[in-house]
Protein backbone atom coordinates (compact mmCIF):
# COMPACT_ATOMS: atom_id res chain seq x y z
CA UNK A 1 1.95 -11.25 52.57
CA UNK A 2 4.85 -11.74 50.28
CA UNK A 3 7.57 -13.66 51.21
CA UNK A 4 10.52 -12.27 52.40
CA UNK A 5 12.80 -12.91 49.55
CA UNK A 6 10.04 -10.92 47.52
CA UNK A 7 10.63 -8.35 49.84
CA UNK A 8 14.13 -8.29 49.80
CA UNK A 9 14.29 -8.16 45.54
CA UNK A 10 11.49 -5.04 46.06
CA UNK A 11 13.75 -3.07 48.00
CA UNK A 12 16.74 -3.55 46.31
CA UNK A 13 14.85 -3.10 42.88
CA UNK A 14 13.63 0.23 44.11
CA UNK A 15 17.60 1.11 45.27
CA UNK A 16 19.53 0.83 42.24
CA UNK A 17 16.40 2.02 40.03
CA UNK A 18 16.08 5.22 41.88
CA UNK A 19 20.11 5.14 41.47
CA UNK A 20 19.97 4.50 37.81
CA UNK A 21 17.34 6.88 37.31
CA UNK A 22 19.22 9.56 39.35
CA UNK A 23 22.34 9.19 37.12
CA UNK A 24 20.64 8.91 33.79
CA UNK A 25 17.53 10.92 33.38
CA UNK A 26 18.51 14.42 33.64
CA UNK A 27 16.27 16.20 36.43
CA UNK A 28 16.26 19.54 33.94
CA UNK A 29 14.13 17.37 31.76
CA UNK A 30 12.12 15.24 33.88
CA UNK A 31 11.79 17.04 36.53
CA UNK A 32 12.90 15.07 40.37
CA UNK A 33 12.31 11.33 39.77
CA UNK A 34 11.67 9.14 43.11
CA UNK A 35 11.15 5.72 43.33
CA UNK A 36 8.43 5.29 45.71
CA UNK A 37 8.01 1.22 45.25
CA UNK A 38 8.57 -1.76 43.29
CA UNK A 39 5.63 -4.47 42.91
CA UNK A 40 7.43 -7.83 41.69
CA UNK A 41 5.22 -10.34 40.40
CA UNK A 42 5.47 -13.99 42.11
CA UNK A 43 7.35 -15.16 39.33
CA UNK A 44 9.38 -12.23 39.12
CA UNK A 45 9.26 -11.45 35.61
CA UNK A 46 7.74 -8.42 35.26
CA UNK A 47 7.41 -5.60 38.02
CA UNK A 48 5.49 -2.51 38.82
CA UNK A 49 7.86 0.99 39.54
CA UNK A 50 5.58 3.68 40.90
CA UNK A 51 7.22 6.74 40.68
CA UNK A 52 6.53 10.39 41.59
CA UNK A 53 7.80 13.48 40.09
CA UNK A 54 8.22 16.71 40.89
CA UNK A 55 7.41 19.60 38.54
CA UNK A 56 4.76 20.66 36.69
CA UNK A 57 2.12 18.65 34.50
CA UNK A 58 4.63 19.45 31.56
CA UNK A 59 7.47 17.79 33.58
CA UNK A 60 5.60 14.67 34.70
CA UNK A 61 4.45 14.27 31.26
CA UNK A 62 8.01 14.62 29.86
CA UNK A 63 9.44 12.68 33.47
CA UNK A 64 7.02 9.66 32.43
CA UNK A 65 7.84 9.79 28.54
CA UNK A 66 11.25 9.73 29.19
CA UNK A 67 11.51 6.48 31.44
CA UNK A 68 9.35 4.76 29.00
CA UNK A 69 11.91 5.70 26.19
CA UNK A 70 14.82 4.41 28.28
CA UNK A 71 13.30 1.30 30.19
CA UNK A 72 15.57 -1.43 28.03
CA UNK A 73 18.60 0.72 29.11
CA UNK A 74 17.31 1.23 32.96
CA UNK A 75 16.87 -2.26 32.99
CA UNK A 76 19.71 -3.22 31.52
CA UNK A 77 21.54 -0.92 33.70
CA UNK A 78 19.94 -2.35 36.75
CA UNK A 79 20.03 -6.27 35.66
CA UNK A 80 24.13 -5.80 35.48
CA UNK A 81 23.90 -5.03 39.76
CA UNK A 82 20.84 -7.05 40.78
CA UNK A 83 21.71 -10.64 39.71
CA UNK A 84 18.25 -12.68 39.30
CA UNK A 85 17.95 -16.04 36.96
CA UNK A 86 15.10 -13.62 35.23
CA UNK A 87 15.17 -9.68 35.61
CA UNK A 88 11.89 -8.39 35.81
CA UNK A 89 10.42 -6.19 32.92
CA UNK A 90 9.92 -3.12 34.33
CA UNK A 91 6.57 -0.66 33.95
CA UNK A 92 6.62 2.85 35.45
CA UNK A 93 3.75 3.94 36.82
CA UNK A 94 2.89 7.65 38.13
CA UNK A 95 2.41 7.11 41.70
CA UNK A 96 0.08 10.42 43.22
CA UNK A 97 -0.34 9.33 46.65
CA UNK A 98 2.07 11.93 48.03
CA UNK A 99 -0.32 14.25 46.34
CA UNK A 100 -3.52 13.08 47.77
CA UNK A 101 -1.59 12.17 51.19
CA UNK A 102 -0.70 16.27 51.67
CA UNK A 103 -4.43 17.20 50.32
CA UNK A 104 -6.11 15.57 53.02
CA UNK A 105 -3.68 16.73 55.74
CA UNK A 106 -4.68 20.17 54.03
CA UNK A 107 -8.38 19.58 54.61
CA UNK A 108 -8.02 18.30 57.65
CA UNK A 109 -6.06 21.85 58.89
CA UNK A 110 -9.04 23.37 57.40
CA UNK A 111 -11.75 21.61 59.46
CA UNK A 112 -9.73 22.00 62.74
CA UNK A 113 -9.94 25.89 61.71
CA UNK A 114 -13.12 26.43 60.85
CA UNK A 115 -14.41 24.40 64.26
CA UNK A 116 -14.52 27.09 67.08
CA UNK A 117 -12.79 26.61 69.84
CA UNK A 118 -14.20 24.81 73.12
CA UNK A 119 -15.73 27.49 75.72
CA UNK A 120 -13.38 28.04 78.72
């Protein structure tokens, strides 16, 4: 289990880079960005940011291609609010577990359906 000053640089990494993100990646472009979670190494130089986007393939692609263009300036952005001794370089990863979350709900609906109902 982390600690909990890990914790607390997570969730305030994941704040102000879904806030960054929100005011400089235009959502025309890349589609809606969210910042699902941060991963921060032990050291905490370098960190994980898995991300979902909402669109189509096109989007994500363009979503994903667009935050790698602008990291520097996302973390740049985001070092000049989250004071750290060493600001974490940041890696965006495409997070799908929203995606397979909602298709096993789905298949679940479709087992209950296709059971018949209990005798009365």
């Amino acid at each position: 289990m982390p600690s909990h000053r890990i914790q607390r640089v997570r969730e305030l990494l994941k704040r102000e880079i879904g806030n960054v993100i929100r005011r400089e990646i235009p959502a025309e472009e890349a589609g809606l960005v969210s910042v699902n979670d941060v991963d921060v190494a032990g050291d905490l130089r370098s960190a994980l940011v898995f991300i979902s986007i909402l669109g189509g393939p096109d989007q994500q692609k363009r979503g994903i291609a667009l935050l790698e263009e602008n990291r520097g300036r996302i973390q740049h952005l985001v070092a000049r609010s989250v004071v750290l001794k060493y600001f974490p370089t940041l890696k965006f990863v495409l997070d799908d577990s929203v995606v397979r979350g909602n298709r096993v709900l789905q298949i679940i609906e479709e087992l209950e359906r296709a059971q018949p109902s209990p005798a009365e």
